[in-house]
Protein backbone atom coordinates (compact mmCIF):
# COMPACT_ATOMS: atom_id res chain seq x y z
CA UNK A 1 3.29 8.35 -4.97
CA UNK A 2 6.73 9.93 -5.75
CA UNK A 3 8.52 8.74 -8.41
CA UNK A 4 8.15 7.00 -11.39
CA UNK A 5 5.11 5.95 -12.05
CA UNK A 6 3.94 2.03 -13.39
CA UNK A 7 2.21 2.32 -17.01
CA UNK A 8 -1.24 2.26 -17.21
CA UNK A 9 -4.18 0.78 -19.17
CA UNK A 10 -1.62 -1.68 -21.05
CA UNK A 11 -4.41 -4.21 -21.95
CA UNK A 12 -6.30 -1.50 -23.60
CA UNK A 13 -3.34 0.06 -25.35
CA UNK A 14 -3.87 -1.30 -29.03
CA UNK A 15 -8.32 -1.52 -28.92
CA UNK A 16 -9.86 -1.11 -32.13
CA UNK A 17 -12.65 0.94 -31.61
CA UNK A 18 -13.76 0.08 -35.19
CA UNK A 19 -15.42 -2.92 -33.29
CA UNK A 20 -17.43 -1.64 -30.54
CA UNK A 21 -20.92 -2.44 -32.51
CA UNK A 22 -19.94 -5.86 -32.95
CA UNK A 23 -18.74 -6.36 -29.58
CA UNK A 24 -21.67 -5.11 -28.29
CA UNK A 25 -23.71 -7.64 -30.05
CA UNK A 26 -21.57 -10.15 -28.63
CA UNK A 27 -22.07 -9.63 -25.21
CA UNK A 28 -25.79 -8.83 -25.54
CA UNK A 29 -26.53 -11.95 -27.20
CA UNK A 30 -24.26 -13.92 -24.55
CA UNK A 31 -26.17 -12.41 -21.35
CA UNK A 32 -29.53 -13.30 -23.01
CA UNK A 33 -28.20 -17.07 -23.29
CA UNK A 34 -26.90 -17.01 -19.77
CA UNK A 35 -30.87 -15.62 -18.68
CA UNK A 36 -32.26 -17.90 -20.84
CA UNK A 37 -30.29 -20.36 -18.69
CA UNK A 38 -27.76 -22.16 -21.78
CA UNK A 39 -24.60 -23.73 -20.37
CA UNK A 40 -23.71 -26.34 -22.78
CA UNK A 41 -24.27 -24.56 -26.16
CA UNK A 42 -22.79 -21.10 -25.24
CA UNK A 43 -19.22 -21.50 -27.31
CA UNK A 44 -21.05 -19.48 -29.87
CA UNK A 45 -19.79 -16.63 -27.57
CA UNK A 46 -16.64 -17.88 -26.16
CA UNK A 47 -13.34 -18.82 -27.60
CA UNK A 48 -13.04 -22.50 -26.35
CA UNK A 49 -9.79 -21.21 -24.54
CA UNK A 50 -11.46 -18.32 -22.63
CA UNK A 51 -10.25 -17.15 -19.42
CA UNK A 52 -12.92 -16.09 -16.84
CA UNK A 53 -10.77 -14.57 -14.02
CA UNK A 54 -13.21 -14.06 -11.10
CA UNK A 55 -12.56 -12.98 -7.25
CA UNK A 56 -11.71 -15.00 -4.67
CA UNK A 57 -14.62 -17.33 -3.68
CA UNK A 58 -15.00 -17.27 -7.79
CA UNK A 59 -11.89 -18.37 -9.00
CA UNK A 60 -10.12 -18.62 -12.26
CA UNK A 61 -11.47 -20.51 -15.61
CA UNK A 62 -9.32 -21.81 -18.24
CA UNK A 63 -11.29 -22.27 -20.90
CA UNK A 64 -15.14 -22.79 -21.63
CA UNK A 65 -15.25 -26.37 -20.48
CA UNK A 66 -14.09 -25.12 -17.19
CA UNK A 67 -16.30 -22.57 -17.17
CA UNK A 68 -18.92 -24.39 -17.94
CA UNK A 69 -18.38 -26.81 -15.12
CA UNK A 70 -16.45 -24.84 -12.40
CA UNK A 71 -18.73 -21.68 -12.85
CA UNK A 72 -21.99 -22.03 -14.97
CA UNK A 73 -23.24 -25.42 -13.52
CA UNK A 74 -22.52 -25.15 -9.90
CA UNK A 75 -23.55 -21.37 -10.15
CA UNK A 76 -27.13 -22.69 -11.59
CA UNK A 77 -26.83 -25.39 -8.60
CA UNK A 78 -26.82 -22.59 -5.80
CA UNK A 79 -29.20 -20.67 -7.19
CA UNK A 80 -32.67 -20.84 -9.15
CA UNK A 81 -35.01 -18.71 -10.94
CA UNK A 82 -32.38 -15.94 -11.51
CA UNK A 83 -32.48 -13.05 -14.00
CA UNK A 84 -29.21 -10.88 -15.20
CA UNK A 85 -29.97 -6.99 -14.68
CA UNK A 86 -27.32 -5.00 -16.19
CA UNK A 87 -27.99 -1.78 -14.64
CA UNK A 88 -25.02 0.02 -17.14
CA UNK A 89 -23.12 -1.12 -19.65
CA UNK A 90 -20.15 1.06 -21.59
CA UNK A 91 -18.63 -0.77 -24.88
CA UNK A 92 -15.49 0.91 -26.85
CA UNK A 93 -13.92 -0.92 -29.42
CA UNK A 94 -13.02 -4.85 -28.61
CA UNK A 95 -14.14 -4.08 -24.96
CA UNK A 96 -17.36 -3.98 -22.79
CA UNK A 97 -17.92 -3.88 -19.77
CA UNK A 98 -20.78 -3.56 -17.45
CA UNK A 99 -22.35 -4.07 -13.69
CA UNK A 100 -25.29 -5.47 -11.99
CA UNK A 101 -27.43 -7.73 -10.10
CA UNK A 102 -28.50 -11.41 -10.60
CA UNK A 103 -32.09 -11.58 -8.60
CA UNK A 104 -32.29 -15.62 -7.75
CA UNK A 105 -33.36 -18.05 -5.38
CA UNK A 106 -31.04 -19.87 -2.90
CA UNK A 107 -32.27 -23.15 -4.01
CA UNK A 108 -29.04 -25.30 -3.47
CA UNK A 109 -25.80 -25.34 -1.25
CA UNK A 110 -23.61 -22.37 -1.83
CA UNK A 111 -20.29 -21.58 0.71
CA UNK A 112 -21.14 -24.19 3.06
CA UNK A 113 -24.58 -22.44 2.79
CA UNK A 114 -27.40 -25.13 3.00
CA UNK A 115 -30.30 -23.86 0.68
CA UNK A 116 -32.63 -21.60 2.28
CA UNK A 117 -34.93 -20.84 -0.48
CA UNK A 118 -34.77 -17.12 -0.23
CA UNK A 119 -34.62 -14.38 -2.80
CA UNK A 120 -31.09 -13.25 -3.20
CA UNK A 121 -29.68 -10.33 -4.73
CA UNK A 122 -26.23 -11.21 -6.37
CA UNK A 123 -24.37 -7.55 -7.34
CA UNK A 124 -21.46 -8.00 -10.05
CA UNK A 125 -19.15 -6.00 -11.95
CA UNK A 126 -18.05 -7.69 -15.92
CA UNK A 127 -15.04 -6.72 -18.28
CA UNK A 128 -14.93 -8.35 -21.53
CA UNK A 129 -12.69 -8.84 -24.28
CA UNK A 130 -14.11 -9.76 -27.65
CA UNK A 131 -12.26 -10.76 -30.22
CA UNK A 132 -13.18 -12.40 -33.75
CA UNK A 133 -16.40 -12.16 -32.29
CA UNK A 134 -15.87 -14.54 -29.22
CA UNK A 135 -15.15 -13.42 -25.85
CA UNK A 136 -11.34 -14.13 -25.12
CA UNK A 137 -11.49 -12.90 -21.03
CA UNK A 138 -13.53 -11.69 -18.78
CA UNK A 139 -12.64 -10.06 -15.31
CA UNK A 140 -15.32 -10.42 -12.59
CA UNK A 141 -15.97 -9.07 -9.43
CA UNK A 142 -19.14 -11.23 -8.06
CA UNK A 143 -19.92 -9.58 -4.61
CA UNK A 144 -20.23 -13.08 -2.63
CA UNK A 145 -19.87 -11.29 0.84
CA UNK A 146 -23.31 -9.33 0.19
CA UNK A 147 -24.93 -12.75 -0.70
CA UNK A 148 -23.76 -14.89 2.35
CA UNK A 149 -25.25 -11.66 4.53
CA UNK A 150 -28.39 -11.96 3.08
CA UNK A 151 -28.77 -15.55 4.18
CA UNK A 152 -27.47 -14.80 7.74
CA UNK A 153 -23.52 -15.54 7.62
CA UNK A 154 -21.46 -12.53 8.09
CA UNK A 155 -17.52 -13.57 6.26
CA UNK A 156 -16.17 -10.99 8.02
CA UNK A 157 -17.23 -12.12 11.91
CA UNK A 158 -17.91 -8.52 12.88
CA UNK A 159 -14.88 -6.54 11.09
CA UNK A 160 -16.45 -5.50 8.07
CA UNK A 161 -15.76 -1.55 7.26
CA UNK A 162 -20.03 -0.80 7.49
CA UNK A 163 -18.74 -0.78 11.27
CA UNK A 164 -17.25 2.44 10.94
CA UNK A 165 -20.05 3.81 8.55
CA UNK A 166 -22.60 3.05 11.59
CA UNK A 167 -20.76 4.32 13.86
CA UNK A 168 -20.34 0.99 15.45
CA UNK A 169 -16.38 1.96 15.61
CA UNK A 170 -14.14 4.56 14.93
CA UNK A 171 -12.04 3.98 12.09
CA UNK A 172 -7.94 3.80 12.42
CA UNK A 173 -6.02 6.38 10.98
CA UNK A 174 -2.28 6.56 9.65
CA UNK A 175 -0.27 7.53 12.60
CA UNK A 176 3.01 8.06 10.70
CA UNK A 177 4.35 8.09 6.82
C-alpha cells in the first residue's frame, strides 16, 4: 500500500490497563454462566445496552434482551449438551479476548439444518470490552461454515479455498497490478 496509511487500533487507543484483573474476572465468570447454561439472569455481566456484533449467519445484537433472544436462546435451541473450551485467552486493560470451540449436540434446527443429533464442534474467536465491570461489546467470529460441513452441507457448493490446499485446483493468481 503506497501512501498514506488509515490509523490503526483506534478502539484500543485510550485502554486502561489498570483494569485487566478485573476484566478478566468479568469474562471468566460470564463464560462459566454461559456453560452453566444461564440466559435470563446473565445482565450481571452485560450492560443492558450491549452490542454483540457477530458474522454473517450471526448477526448483530443491540442490547442484552436481543441477545438473549436473537443469540442465547435459539443458539441453546440448535444445539444441546455443549461446553465452552477457551483454548487461549489474552486480557490487557478493559479488553479480553480469546478463541475456541463449543463441543455440542445438533439437537434442534440450525440453517435450514434439521437436527441430526451429532456431536458438533463449533470453533469461535471473542473480543470483549469491559467496562464498569459489564461487558459493553463483543466482536465474534463463530465459524458456522465448519459446523454445517460437519452435518453434511457444504455453504460453499464446491468453491471453498481447501480446494486448492488438496490439490483439487490450482489456485488463480494476479495477472496484472
Amino acid at each position: 500500500m503506497k501512501g498514506s496509511r488509515p490509523e490503526q487500533g483506534t478502539l484500543t487507543k485510550h485502554n486502561d490497563r489498570s483494569k485487566t484483573d478485573a476484566t478478566r474476572r468479568v469474562i471468566e465468570s460470564m463464560v462459566d454462566g454461559l456453560n452453566d447454561h444461564r440466559v435470563d439472569d446473565i445482565g450481571e455481566f452485560f450492560a443492558s445496552d450491549f452490542r454483540w456484533m457477530g458474522n454473517a449467519g450471526c448477526g448483530l445484537k443491540k442490547g442484552l434482551r436481543e441477545f438473549q433472544d436473537n443469540w442465547q436462546r435459539p443458539f441453546q435451541a440448535a444445539f444441546s449438551e455443549k461446553v465452552c473450551v477457551d483454548e487461549a485467552r489474552l486480557a490487557e486493560g478493559e479488553w479480553m479476548a480469546a478463541f475456541g470451540k463449543q463441543l455440542a449436540t445438533h439437537s434442534g434446527e440450525f440453517m435450514g439444518i434439521p437436527a441430526t443429533g451429532k456431536r458438533v464442534e463449533i470453533r469461535y474467536l471473542d473480543f470483549w470490552k469491559v467496562v464498569n465491570g459489564k461487558i459493553v461489546g463483543n466482536w465474534v467470529m463463530v465459524d458456522f461454515p465448519h459446523v454445517m460441513r460437519q452435518l453434511g452441507v457444504d455453504p460453499f457448493n464446491g468453491h471453498g479455498w481447501e480446494a486448492y490446499d488438496q490439490g483439487l485446483k490450482p489456485p488463480p493468481r494476479l495477472t496484472s497490478v
